[in-house]
N, C-alpha and C. Protein backbone atom coordinates (compact mmCIF):
# COMPACT_ATOMS: atom_id res chain seq x y z
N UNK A 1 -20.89 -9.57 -0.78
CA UNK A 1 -19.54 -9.92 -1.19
C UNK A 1 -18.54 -9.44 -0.14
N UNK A 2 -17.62 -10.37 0.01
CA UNK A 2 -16.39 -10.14 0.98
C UNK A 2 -15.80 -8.85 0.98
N UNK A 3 -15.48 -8.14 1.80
CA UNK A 3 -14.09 -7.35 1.23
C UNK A 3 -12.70 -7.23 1.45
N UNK A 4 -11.63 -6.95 1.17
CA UNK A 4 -10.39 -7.26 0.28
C UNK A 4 -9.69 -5.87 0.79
N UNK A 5 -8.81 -6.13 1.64
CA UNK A 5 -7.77 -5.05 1.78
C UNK A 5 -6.23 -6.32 1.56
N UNK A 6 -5.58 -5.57 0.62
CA UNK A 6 -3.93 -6.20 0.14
C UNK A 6 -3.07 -5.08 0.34
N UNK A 7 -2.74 -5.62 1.03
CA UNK A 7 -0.77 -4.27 1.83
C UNK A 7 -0.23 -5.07 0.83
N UNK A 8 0.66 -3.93 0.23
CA UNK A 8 1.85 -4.31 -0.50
C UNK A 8 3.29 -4.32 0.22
N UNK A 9 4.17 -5.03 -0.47
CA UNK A 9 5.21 -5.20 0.56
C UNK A 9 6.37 -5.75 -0.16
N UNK A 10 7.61 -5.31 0.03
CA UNK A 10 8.51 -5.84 -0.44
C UNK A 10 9.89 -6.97 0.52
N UNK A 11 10.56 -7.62 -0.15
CA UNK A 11 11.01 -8.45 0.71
C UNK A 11 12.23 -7.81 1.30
N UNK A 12 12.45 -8.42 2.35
CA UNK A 12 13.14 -7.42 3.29
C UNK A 12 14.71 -7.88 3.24
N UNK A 13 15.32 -6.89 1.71
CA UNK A 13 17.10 -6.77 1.47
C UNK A 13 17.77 -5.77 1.77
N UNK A 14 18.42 -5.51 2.32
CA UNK A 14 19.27 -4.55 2.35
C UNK A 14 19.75 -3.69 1.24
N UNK A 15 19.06 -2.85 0.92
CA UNK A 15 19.39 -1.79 -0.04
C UNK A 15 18.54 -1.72 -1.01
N UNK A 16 16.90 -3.00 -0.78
CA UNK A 16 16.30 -2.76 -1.67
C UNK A 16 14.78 -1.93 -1.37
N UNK A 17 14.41 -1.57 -0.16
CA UNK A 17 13.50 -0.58 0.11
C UNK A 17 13.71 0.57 0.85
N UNK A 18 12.81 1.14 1.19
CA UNK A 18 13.24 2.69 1.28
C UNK A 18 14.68 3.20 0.83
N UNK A 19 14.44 3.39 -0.24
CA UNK A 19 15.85 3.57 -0.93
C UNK A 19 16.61 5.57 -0.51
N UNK A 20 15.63 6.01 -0.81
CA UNK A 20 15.61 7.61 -0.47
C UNK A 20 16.02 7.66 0.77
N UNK A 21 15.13 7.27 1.68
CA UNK A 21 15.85 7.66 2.98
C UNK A 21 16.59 6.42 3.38
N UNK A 22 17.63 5.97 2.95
CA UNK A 22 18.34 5.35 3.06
C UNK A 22 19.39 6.12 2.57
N UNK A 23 19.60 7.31 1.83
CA UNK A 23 20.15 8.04 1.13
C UNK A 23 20.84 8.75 2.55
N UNK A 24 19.74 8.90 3.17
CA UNK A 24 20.38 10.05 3.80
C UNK A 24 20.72 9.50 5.38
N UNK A 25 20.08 8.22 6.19
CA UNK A 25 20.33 7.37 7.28
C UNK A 25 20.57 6.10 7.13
N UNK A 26 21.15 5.57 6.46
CA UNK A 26 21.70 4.28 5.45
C UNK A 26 20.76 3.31 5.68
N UNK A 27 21.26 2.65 4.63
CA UNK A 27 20.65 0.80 4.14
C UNK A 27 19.72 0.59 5.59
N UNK A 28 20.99 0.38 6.69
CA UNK A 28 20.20 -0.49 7.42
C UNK A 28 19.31 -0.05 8.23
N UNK A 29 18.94 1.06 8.51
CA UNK A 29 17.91 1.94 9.28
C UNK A 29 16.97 2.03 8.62
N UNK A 30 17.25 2.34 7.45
CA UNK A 30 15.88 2.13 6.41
C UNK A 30 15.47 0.76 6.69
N UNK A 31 15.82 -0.09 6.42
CA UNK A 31 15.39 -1.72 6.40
C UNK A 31 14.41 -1.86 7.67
N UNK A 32 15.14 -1.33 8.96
CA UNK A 32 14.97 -1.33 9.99
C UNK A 32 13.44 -0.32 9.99
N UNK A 33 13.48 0.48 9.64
CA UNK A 33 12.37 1.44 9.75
C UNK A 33 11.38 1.08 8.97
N UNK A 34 11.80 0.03 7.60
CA UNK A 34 10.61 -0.25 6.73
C UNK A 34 9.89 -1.80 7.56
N UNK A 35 10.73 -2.75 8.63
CA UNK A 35 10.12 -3.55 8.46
C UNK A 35 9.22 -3.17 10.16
N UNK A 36 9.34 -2.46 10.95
CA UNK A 36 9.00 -1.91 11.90
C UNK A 36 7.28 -1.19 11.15
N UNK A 37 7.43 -0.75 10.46
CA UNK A 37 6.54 -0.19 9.75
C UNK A 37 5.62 -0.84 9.20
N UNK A 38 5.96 -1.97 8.36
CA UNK A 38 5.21 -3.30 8.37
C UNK A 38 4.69 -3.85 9.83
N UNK A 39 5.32 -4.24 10.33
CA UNK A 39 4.66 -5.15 11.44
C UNK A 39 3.53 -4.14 11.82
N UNK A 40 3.90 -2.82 12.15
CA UNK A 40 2.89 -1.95 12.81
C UNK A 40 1.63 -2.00 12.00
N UNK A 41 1.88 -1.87 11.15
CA UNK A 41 0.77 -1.44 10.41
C UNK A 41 -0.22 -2.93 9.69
N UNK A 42 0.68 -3.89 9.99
CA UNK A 42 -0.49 -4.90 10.30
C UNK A 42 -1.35 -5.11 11.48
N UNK A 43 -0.45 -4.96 12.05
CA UNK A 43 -0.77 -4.72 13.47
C UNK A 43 -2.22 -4.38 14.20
N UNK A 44 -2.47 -3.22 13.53
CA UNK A 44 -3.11 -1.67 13.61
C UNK A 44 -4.77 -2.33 12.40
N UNK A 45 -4.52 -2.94 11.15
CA UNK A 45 -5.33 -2.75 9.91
C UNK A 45 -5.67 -3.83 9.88
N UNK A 46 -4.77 -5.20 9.91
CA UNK A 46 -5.06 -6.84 9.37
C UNK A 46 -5.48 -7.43 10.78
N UNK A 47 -4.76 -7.41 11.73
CA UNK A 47 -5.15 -8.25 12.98
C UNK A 47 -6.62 -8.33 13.03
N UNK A 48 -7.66 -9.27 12.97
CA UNK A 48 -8.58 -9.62 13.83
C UNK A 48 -9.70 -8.34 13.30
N UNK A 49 -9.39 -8.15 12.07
CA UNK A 49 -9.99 -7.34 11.08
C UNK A 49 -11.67 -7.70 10.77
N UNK A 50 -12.70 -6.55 10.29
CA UNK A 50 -13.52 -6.83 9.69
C UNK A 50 -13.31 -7.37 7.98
N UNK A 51 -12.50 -7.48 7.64
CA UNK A 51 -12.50 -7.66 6.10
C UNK A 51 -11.09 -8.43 5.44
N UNK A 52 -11.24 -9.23 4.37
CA UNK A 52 -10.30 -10.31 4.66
C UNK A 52 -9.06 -9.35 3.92
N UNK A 53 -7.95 -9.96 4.48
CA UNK A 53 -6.24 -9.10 4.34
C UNK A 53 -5.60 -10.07 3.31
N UNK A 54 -4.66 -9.42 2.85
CA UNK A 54 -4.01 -10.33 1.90
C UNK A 54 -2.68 -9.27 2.11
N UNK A 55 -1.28 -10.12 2.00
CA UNK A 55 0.15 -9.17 2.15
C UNK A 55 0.35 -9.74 0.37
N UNK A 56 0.69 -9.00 -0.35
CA UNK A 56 1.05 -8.99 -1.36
C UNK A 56 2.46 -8.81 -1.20
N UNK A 57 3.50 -9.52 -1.79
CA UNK A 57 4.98 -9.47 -1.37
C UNK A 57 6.05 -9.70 -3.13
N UNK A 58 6.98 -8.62 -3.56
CA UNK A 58 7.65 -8.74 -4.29
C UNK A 58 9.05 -8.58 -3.79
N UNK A 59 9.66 -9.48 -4.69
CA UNK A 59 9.54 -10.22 -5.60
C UNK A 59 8.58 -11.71 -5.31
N UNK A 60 8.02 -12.35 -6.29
CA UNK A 60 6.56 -12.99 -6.00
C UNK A 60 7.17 -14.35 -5.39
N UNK A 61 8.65 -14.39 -5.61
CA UNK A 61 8.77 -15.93 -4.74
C UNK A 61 9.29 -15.70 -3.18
N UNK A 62 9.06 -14.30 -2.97
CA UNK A 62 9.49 -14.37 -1.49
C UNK A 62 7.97 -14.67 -0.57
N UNK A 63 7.37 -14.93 -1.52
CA UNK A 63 5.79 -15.38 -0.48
C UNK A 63 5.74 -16.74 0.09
N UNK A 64 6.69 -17.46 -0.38
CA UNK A 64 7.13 -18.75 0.60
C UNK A 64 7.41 -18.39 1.87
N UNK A 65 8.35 -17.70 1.50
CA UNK A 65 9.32 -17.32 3.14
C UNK A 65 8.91 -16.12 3.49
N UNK A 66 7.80 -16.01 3.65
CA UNK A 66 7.35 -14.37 4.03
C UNK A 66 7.27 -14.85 5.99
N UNK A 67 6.63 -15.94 6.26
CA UNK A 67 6.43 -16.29 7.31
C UNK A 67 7.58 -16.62 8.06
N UNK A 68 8.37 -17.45 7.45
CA UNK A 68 9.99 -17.43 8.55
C UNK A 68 10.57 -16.53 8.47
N UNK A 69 10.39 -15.09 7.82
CA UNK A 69 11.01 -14.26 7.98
C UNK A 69 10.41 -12.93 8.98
N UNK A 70 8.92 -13.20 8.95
CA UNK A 70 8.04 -12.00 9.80
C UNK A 70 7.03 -13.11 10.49
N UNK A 71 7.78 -14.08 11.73
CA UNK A 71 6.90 -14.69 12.21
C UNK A 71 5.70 -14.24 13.10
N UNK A 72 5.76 -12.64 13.12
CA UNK A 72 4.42 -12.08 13.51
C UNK A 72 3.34 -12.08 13.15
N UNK A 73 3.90 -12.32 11.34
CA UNK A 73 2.36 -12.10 10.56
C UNK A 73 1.35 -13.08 11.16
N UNK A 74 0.20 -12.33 11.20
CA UNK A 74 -1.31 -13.16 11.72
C UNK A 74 -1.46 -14.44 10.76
N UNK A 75 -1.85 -15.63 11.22
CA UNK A 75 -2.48 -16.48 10.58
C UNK A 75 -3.43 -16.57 9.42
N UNK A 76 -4.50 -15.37 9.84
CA UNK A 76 -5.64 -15.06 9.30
C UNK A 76 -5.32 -14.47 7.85
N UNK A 77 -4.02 -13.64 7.59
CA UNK A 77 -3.40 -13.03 6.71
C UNK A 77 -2.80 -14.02 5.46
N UNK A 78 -4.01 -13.73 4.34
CA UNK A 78 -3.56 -14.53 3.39
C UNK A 78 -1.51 -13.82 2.50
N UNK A 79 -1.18 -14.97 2.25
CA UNK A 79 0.40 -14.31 1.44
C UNK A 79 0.07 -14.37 -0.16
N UNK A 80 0.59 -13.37 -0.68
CA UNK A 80 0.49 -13.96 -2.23
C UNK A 80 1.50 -13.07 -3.14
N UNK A 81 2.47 -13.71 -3.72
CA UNK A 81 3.15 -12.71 -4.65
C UNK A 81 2.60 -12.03 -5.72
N UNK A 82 3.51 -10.64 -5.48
CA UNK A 82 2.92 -10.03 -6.75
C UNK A 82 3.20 -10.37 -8.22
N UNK A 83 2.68 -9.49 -9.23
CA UNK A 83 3.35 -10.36 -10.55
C UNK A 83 4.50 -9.12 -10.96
N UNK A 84 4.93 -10.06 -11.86
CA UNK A 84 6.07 -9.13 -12.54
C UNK A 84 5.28 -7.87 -13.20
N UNK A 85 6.22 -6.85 -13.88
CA UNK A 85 6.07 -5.33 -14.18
C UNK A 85 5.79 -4.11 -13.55
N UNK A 86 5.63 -2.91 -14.26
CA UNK A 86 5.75 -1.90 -13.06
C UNK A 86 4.51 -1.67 -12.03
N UNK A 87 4.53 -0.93 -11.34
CA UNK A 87 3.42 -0.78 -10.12
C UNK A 87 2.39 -1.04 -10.60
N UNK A 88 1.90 -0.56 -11.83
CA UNK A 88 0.39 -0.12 -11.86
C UNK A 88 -0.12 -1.50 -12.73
N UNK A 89 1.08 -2.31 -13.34
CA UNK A 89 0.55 -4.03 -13.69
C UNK A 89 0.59 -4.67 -12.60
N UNK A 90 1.59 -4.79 -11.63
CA UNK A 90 1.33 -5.21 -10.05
C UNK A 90 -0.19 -5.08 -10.04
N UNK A 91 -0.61 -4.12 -9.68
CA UNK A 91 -1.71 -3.18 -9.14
C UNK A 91 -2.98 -3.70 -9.79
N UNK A 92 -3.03 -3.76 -10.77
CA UNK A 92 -4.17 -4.06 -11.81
C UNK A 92 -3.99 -6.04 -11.50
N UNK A 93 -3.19 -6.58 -11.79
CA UNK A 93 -3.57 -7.86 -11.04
C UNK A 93 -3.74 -8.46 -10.86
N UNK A 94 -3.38 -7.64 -9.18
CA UNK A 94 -3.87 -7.80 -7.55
C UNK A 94 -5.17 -7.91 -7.86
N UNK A 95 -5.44 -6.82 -8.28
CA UNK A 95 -7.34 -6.30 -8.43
C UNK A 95 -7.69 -7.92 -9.31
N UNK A 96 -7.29 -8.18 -10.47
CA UNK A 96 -8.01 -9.10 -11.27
C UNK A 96 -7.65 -10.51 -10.73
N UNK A 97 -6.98 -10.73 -9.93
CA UNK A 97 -6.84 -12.12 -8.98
C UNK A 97 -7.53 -12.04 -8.06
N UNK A 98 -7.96 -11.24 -7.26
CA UNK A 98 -8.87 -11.45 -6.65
C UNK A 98 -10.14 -11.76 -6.35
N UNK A 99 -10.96 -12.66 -5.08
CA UNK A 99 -12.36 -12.73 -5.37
C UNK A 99 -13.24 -11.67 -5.18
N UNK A 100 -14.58 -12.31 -6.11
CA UNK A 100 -15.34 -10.48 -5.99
C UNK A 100 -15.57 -10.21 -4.54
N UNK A 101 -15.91 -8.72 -4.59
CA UNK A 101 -15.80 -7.92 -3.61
C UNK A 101 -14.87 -6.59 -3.89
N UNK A 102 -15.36 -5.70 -3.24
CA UNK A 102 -14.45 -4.30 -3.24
C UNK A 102 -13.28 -4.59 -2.61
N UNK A 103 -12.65 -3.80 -2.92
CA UNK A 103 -10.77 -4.22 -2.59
C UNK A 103 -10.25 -2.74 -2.80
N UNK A 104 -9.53 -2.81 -1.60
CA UNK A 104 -8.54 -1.67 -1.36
C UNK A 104 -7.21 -2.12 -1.23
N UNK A 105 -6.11 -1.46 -2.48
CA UNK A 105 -4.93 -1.46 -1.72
C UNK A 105 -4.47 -0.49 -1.26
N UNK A 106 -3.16 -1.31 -0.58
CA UNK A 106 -2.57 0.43 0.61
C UNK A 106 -0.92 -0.43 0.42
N UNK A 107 0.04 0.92 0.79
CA UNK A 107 1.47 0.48 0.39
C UNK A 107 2.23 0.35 2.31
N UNK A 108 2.73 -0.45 2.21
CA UNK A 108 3.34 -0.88 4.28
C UNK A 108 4.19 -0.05 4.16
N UNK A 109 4.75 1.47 4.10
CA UNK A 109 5.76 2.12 4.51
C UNK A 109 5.00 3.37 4.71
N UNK A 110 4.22 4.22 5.53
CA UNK A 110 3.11 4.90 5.75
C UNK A 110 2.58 4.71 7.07
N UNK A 111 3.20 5.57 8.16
CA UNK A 111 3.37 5.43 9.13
C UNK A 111 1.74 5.31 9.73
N UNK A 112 0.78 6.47 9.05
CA UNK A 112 0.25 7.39 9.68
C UNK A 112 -1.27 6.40 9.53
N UNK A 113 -1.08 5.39 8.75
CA UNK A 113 -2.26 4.80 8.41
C UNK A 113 -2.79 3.92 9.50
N UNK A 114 -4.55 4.16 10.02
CA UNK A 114 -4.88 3.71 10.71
C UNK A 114 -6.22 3.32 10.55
N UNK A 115 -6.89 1.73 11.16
CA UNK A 115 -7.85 1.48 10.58
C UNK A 115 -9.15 2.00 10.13
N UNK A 116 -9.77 3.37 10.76
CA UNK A 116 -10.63 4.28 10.42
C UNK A 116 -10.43 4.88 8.53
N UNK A 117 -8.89 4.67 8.18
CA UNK A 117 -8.63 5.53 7.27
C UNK A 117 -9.58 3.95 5.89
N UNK A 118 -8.95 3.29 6.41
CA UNK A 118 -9.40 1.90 5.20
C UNK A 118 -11.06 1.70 5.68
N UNK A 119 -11.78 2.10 6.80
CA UNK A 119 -12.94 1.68 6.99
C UNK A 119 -13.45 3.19 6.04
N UNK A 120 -12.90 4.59 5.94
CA UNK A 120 -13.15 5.70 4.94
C UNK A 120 -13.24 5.01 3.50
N UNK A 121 -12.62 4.61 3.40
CA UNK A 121 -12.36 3.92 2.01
C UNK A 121 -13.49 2.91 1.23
N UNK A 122 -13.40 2.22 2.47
CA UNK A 122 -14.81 1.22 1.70
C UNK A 122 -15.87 1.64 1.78
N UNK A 123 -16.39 2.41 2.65
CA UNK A 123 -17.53 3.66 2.77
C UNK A 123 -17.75 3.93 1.84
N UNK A 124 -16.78 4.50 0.93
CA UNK A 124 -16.91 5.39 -0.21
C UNK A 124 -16.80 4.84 -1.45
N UNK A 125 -16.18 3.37 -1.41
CA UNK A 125 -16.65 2.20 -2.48
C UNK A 125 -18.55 1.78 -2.50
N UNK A 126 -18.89 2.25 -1.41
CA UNK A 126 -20.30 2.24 -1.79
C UNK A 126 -21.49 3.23 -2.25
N UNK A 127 -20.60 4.17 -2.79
CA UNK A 127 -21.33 4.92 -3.48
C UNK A 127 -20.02 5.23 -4.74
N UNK A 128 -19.07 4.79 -5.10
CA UNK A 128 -18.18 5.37 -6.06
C UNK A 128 -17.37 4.25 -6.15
N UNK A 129 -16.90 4.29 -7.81
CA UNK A 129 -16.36 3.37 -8.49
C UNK A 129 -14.81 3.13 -7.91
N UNK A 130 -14.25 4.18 -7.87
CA UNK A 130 -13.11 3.72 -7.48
C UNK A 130 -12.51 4.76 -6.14
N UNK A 131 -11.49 4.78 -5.11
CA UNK A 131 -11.24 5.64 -4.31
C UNK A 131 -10.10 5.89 -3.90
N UNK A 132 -9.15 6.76 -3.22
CA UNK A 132 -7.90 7.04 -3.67
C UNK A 132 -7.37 7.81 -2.37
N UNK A 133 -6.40 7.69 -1.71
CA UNK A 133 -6.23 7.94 -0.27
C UNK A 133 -4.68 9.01 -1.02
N UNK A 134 -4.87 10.63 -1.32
CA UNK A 134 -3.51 11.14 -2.15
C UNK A 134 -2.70 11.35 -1.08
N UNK A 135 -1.00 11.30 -1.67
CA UNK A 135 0.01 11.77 -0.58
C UNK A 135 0.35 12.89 -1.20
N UNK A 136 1.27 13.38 0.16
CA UNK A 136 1.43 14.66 -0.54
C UNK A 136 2.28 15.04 -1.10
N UNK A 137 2.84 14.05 -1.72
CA UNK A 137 3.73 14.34 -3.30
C UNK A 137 3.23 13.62 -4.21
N UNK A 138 2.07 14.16 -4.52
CA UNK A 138 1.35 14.06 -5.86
C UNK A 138 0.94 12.44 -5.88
N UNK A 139 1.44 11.26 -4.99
CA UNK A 139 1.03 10.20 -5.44
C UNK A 139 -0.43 10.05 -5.14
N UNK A 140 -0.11 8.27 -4.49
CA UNK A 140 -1.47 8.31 -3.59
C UNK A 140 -0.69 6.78 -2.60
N UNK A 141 -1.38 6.74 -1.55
CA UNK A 141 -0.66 5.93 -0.45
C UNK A 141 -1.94 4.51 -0.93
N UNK A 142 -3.14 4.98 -0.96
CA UNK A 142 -4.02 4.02 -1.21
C UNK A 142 -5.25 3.90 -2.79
N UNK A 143 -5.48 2.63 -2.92
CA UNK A 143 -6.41 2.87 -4.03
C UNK A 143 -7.15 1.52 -4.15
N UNK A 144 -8.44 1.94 -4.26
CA UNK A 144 -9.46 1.15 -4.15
C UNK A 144 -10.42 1.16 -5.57
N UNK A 145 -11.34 -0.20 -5.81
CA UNK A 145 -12.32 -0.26 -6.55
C UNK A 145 -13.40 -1.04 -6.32
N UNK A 146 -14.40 -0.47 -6.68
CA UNK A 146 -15.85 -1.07 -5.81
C UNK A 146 -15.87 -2.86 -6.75
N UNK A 147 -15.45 -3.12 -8.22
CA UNK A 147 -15.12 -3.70 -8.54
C UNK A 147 -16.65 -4.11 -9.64
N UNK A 148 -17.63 -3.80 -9.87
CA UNK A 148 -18.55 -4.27 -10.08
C UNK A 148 -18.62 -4.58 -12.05
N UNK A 149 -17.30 -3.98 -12.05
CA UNK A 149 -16.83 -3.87 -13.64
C UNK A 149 -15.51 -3.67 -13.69
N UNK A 150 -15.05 -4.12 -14.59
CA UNK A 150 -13.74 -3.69 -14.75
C UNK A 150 -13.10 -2.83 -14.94
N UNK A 151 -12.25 -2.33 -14.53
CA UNK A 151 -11.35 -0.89 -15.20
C UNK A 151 -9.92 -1.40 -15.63
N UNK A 152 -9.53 -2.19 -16.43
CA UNK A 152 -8.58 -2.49 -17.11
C UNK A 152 -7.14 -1.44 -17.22
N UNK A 153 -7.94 0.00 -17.39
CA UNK A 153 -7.21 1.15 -17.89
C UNK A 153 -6.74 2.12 -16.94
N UNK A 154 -6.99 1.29 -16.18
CA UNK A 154 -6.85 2.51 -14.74
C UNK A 154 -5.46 3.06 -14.07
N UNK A 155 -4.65 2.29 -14.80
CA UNK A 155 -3.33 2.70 -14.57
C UNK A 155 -2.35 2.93 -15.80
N UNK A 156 -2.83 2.80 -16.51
CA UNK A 156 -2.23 2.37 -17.87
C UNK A 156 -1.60 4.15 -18.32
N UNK A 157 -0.64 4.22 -18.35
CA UNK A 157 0.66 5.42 -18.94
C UNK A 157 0.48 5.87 -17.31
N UNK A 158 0.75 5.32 -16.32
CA UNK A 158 0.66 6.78 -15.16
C UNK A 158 2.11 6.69 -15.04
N UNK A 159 2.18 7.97 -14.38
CA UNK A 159 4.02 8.49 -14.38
C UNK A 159 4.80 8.18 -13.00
N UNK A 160 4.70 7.07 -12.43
CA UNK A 160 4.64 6.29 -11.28
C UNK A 160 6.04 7.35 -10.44
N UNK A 161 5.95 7.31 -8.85
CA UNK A 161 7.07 7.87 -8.27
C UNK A 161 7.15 9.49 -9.03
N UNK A 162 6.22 10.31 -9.21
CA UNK A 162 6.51 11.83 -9.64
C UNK A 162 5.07 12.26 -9.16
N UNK A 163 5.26 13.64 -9.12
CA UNK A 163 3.93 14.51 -8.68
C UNK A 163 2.46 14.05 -9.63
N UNK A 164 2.63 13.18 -10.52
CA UNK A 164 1.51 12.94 -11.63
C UNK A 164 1.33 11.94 -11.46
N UNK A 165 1.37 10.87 -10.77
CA UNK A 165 1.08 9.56 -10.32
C UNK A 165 -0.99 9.39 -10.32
N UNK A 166 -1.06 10.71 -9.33
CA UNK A 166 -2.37 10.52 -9.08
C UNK A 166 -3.41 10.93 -10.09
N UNK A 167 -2.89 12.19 -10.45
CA UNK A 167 -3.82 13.08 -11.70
C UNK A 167 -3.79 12.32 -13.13
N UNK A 168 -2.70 11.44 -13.27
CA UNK A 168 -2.16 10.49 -14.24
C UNK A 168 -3.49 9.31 -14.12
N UNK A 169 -3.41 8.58 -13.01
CA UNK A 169 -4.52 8.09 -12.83
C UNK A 169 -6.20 8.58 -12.84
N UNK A 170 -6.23 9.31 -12.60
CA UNK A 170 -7.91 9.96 -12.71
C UNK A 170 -7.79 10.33 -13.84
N UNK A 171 -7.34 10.58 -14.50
CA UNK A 171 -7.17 10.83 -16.60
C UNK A 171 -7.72 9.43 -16.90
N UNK A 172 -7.42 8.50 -16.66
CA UNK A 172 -7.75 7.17 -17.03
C UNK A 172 -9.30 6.72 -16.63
N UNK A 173 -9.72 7.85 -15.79
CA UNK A 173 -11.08 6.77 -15.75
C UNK A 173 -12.50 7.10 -16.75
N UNK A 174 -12.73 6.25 -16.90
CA UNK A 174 -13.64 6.19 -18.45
C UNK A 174 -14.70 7.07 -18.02
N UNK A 175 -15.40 7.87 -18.97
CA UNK A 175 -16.26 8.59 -18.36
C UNK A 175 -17.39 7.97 -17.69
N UNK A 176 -18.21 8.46 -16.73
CA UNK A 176 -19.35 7.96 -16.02
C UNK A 176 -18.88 7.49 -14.74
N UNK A 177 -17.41 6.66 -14.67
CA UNK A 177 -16.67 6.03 -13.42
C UNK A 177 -16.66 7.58 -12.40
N UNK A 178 -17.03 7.22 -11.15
CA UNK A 178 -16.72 8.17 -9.98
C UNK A 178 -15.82 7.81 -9.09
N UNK A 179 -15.33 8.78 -8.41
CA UNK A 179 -14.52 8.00 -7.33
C UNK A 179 -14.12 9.29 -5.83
N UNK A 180 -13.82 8.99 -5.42
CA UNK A 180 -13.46 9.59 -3.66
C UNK A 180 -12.62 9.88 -3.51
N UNK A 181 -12.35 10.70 -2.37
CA UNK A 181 -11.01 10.67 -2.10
C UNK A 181 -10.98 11.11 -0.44
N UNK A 182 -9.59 10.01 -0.06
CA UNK A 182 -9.92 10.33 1.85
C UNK A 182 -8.52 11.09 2.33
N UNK A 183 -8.07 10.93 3.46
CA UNK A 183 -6.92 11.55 3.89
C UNK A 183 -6.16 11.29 3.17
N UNK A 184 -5.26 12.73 3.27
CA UNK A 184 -4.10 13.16 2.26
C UNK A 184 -3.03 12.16 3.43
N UNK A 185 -1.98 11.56 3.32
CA UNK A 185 -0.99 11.62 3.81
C UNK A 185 0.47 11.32 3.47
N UNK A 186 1.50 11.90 4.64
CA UNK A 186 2.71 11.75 4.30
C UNK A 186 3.42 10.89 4.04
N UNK A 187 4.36 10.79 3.24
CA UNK A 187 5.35 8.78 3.16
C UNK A 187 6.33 10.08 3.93
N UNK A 188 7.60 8.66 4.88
CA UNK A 188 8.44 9.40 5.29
C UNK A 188 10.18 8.45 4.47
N UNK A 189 10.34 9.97 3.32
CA UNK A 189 11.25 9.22 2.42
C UNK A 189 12.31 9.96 2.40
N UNK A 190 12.85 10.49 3.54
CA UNK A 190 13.90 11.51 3.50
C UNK A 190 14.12 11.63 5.21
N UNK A 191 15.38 11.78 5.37
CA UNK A 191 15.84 12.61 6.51
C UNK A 191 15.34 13.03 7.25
N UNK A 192 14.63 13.64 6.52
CA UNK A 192 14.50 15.56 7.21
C UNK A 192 12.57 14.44 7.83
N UNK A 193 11.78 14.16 6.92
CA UNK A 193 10.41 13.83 7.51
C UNK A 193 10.86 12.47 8.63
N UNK A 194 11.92 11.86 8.30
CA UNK A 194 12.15 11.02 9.30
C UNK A 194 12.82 11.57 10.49
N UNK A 195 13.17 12.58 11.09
CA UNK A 195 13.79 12.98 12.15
C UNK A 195 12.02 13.68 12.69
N UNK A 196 11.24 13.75 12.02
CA UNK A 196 9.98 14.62 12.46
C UNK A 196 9.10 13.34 12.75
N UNK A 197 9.19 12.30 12.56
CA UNK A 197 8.27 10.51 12.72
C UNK A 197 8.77 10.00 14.15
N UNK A 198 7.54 9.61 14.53
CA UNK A 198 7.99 8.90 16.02
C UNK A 198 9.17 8.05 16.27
N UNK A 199 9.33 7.45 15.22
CA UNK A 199 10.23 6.71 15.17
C UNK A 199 11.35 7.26 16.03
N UNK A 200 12.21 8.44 15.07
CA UNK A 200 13.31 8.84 15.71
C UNK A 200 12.81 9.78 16.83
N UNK A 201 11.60 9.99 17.36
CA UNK A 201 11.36 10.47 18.51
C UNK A 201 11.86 9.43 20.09
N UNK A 202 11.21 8.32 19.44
CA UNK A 202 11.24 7.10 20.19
C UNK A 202 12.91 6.24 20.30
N UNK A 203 13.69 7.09 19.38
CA UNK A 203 14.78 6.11 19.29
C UNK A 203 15.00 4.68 18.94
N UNK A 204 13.82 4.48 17.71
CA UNK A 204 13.67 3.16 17.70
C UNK A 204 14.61 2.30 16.65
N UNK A 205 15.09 3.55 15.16
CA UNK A 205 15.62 2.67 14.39
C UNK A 205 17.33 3.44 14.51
N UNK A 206 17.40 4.59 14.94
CA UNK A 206 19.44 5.14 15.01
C UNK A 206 19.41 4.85 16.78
């Protein structure tokens, strides 16, 4: 069976992603830094990939115009909107629209992610049910399922955006389900971690 990596992604408004650090280096640097971040990180994971990509994009009708708006995206890169409700109905699905095969998602604002980290991931879908890449504020940047059954419940009450995101989720898995876990890493959602990101090393988005 195939396998299934889907970047999530939102459409690119002014004032509607990276909202936090936009707090503190405004709207448009954020925008600027989130869609820089995207391209890279297709770049880096989807291009010319072992395993088929999918950009998942909300709100679900900006998957028309995902292409005149990021005429970089690869060809090869399927588009598909997400559905309505919060992350973890997004999330759940992604997973149940898709064809079989293990499937990993991962979120496009995550500087640090590089293709070794998603080839960790499916590794570990072959010996464990589900797998989970934590950040280090309690979420998780990535999450995967070998898929061979369903887990319906796998997100169901998690406390999305707070330190319990992740532990919220592993409460949910039915007993007997196993799962992994690979590099911890940082989101950069503030100021202070964005003056420490290449980015503003490089002078790319102030």
């Amino acid at each position: 069976m195939r396998r299934h990596l889907v970047i999530y992604a939102k459409a690119p408004l002014l004032g509607a992603v990276k909202t936090r650090l936009a707090r503190d280096i405004g709207a448009a640097a954020a925008l600027r830094f989130y869609e820089e971040t995207l391209r890279a990180l297709v770049g880096r994971v989807a291009r010319d990939a072992p395993w088929r990509c999918w950009l998942a994009v909300a709100p679900g009708n900006f998957a028309s115009d995902a292409r005149r708006r990021w005429r970089w995206l690869p060809r090869e890169l399927r588009i598909v909107g997400q559905r309505r409700g919060d992350l973890g109905e997004r999330m759940a699905g992604s997973f149940a629209r898709l064809p079989p095969g293990p499937a990993v998602l991962i979120g496009s604002d995550i500087p640090a992610i590089r293709r070794p980290h998603i080839e960790a991931a499916f590794a570990a879908l072959g010996r464990h049910d589900a797998v989970f890449g934590p950040a280090e504020d309690g979420g998780y940047w990535l999450v995967g399922q070998r898929r061979l059954h369903a887990m319906p419940g796998l997100f169901r009450g998690v406390r999305w955006s707070s330190p319990h995101a992740l532990a919220d989720t592993l409460a949910n898995l039915a007993p007997g389900e196993t799962h992994a876990r690979i590099a911890t890493l940082a989101d950069v959602d503030d100021g202070a971690a964005y003056a420490l990101s290449p980015f503003a090393r490089r002078g790319v988005i102030l």
